[in-house]
Protein backbone atom coordinates (compact mmCIF):
# COMPACT_ATOMS: atom_id res chain seq x y z
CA UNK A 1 88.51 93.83 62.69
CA UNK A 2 89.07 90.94 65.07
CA UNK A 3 91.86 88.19 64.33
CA UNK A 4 91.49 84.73 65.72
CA UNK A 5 93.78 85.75 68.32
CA UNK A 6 90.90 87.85 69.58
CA UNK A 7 88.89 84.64 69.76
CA UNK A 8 87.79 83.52 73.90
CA UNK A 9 89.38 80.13 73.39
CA UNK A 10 92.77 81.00 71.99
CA UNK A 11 92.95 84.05 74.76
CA UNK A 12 92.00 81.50 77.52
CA UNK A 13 94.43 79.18 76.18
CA UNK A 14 97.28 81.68 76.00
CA UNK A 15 96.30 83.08 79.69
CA UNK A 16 96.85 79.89 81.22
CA UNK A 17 100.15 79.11 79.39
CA UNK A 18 101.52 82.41 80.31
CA UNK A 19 100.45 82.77 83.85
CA UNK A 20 101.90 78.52 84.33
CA UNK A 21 105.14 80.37 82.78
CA UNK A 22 105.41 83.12 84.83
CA UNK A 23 104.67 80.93 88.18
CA UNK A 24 107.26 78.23 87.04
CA UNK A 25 109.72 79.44 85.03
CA UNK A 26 112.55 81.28 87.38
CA UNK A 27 112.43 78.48 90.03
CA UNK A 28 113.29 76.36 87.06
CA UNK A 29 115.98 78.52 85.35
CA UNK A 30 117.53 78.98 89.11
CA UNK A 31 118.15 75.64 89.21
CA UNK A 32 119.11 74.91 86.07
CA UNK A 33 121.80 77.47 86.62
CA UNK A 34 123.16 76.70 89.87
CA UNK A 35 123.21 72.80 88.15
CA UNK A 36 125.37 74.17 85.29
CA UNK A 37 128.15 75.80 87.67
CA UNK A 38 128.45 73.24 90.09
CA UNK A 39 128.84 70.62 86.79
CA UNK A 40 129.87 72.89 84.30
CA UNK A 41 128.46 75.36 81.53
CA UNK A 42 128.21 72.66 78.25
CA UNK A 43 126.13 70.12 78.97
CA UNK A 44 124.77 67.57 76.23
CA UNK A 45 121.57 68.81 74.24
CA UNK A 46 119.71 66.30 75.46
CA UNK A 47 120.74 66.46 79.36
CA UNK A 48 119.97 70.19 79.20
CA UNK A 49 116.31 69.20 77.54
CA UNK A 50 115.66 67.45 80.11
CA UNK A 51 116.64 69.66 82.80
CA UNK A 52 114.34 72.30 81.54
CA UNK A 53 111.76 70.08 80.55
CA UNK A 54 108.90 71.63 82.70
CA UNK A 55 110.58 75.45 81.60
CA UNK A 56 107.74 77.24 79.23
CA UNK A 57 110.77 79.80 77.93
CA UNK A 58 108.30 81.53 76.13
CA UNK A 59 108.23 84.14 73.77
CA UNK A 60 106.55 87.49 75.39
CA UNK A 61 103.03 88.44 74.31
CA UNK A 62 104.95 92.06 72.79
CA UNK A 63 106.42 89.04 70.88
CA UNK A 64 103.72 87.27 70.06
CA UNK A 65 101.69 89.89 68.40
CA UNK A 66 104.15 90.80 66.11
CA UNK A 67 105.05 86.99 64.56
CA UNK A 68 101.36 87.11 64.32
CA UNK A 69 101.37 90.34 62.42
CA UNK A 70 104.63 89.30 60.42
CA UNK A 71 103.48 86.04 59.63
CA UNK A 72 99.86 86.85 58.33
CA UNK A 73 101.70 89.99 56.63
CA UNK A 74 103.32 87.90 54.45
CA UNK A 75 100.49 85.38 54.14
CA UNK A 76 102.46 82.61 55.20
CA UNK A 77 101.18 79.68 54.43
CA UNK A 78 104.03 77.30 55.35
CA UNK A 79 105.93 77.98 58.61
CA UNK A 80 108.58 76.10 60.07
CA UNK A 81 109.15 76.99 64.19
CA UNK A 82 112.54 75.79 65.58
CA UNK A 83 111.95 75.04 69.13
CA UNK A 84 108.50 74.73 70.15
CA UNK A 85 108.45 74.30 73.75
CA UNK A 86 105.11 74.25 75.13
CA UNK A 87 103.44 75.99 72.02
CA UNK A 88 102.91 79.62 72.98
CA UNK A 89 104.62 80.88 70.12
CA UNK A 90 102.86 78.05 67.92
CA UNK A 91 99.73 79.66 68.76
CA UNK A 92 100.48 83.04 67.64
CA UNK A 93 101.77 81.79 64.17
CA UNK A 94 98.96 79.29 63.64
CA UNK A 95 96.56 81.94 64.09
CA UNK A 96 98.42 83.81 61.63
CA UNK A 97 97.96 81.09 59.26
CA UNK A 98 94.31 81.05 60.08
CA UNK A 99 93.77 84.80 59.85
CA UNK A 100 95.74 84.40 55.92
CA UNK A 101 93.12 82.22 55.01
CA UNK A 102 93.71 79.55 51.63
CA UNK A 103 95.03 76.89 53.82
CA UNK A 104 98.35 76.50 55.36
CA UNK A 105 100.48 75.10 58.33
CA UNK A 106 103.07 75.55 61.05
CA UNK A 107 105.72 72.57 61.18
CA UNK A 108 107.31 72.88 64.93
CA UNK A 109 109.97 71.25 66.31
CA UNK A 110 110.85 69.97 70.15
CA UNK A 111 113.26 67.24 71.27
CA UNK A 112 111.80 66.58 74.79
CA UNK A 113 109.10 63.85 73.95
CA UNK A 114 106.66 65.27 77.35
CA UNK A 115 107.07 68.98 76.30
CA UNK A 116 105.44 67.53 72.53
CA UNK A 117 102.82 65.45 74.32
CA UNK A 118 101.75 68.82 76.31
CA UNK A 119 102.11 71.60 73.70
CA UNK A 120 99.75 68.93 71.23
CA UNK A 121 97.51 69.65 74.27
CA UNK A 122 97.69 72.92 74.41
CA UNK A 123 97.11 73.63 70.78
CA UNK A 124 94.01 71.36 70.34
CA UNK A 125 92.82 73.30 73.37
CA UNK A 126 93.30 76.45 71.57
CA UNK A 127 91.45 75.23 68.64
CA UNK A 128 94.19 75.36 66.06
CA UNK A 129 95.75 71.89 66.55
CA UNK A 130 94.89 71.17 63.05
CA UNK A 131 96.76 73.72 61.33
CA UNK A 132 100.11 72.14 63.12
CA UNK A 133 102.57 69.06 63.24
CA UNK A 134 104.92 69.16 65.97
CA UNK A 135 108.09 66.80 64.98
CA UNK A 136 110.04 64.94 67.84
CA UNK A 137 113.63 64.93 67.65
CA UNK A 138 116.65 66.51 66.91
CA UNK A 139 115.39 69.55 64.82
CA UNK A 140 118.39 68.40 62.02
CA UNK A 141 117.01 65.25 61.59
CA UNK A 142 113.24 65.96 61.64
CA UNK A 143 112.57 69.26 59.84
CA UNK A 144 115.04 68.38 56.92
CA UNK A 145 112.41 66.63 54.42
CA UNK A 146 110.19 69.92 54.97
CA UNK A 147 108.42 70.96 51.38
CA UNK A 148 108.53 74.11 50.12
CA UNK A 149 108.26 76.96 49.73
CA UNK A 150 109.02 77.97 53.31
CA UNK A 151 107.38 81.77 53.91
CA UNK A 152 108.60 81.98 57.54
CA UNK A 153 110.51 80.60 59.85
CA UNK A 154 110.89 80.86 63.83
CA UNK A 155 114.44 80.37 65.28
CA UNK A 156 113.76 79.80 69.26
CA UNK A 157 115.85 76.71 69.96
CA UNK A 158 119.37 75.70 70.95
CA UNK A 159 121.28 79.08 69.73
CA UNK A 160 124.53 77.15 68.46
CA UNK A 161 121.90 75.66 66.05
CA UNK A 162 120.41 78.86 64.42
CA UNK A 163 122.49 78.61 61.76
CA UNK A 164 122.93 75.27 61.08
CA UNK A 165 118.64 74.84 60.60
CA UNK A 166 118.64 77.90 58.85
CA UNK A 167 121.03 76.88 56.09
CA UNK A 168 119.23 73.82 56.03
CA UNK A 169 116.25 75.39 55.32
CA UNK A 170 117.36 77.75 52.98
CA UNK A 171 117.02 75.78 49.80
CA UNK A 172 113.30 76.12 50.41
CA UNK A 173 112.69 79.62 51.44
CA UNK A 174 110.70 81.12 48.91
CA UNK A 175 111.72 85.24 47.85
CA UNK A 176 110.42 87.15 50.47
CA UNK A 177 110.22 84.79 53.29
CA UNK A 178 110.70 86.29 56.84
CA UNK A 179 113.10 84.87 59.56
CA UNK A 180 112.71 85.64 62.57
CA UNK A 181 115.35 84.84 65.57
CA UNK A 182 114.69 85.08 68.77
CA UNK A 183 116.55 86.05 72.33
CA UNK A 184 119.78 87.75 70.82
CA UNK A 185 120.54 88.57 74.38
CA UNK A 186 120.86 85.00 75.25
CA UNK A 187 124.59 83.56 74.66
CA UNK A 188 125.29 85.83 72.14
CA UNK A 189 128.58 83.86 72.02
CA UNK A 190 126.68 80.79 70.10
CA UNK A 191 124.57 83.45 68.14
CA UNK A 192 127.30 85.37 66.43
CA UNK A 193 128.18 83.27 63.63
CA UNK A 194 124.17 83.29 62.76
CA UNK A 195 124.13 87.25 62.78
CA UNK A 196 127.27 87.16 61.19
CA UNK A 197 126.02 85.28 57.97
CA UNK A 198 122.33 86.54 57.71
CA UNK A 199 124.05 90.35 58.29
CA UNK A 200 127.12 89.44 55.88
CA UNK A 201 127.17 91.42 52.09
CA UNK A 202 126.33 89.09 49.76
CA UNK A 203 124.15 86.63 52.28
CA UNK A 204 120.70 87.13 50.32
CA UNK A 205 118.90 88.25 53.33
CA UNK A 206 118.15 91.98 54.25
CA UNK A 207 118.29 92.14 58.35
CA UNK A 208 117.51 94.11 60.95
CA UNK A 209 117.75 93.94 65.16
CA UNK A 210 114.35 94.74 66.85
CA UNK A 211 114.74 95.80 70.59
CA UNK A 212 111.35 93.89 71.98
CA UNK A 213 111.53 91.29 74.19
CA UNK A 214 115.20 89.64 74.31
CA UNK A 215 115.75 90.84 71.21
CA UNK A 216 115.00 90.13 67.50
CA UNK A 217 116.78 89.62 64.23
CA UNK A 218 114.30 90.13 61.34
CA UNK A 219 115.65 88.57 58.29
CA UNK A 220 113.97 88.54 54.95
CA UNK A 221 115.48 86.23 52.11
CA UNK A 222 115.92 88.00 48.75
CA UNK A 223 117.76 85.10 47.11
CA UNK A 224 121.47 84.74 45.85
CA UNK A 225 123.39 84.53 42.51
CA UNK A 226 119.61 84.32 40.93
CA UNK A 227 118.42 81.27 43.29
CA UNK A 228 115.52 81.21 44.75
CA UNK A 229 113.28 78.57 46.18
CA UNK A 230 110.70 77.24 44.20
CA UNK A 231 112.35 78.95 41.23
């Protein structure tokens, strides 16, 4: 059985976006980190968005397949991606939401205000710009008033803010909600204390480390001390 994913436009879409990423991206990360040790390795949030503000960082198509197979697994109908970029991943989980049929949508997130302006183009191009709202912003600020329930969640931002967003969030997740966090290999210094709370007894998530692409944690929220979103 074919899934939208399948469909010409959203493969044509995705083929371009990949192939731009693979042409662009390491000239771009090169730079970006012979910038941070001639200034320094902690630049501001919004410096460092800007220096990688034509970087496509995406998630591999290995990746890709499987939030499309986790998300329509669990018939997620609301999904909440931190750290949208140029909309690769967006693509993947909207056509999840698409393939779940009954209505739904992905909420994404991206502070640089061109990368919004060009992943907006890339999903109408793909034909699933209306199953998605891409907020501006600091991802604190603009995914906080987000209804629930939440079924699943991306985590592909700023890693020192994985936990923060998710713990946000949380209040909202609905039993059984998937969360999925991405590139554990990448400063796994700012990613501990995330691991360290969704792995920790007690948390209310079940987890588990997938070795495909950079990495995965695959949390799913059971609830804790009887709460549970929506409940």
């Amino acid at each position: 059985m074919s899934t939208t994913l399948d469909s010409p436009r959203v493969q044509r879409t995705l083929d371009r976006l990949f192939q731009d990423a693979d042409s662009g991206d390491p000239g771009i990360i090169a730079r970006v980190r012979g910038d941070l040790e001639r200034r320094g390795p902690s630049p501001d949030p919004e410096r460092l968005a800007h220096m990688l503000a034509d970087a496509y960082l995406p998630v591999s198509r290995e990746v890709g397949r499987l939030l499309h197979l986790l998300a329509f697994a669990t018939r997620a109908r609301t999904v909440v991606e931190f750290g949208t970029s140029f909309g690769i991943s967006t693509v993947f989980l909207a056509a999840a939401v698409r393939d779940a049929g009954g209505g739904g949508r992905v909420i994404g997130s991206e502070m640089h205000p061109e990368k919004v302006r060009r992943a907006r183009h890339n999903l109408e191009e793909s034909g699933l710009g209306e199953l998605i709202e891409i907020r501006e912003g600091d991802a604190l600020v603009t995914l906080r008033d987000v209804e629930g329930p939440i079924d699943f969640v991306l985590l592909d931002g700023w890693k020192n803010l994985y936990l923060p967003v998710l713990q946000m969030l949380e209040p909202r997740l609905r039993r059984g909600a998937l969360i999925v966090a991405d590139d554990l290999d990448i400063a796994p210094d700012d990613l501990r204390p995330y691991l360290e709370y969704v792995r920790g007894a007690g948390s209310g998530y079940g987890s588990v480390e997938i070795p495909l692409g950079d990495r995965l944690e695959v949390s799913c929220w059971h609830g804790r001390d009887g709460r549970e979103a929506g409940a």
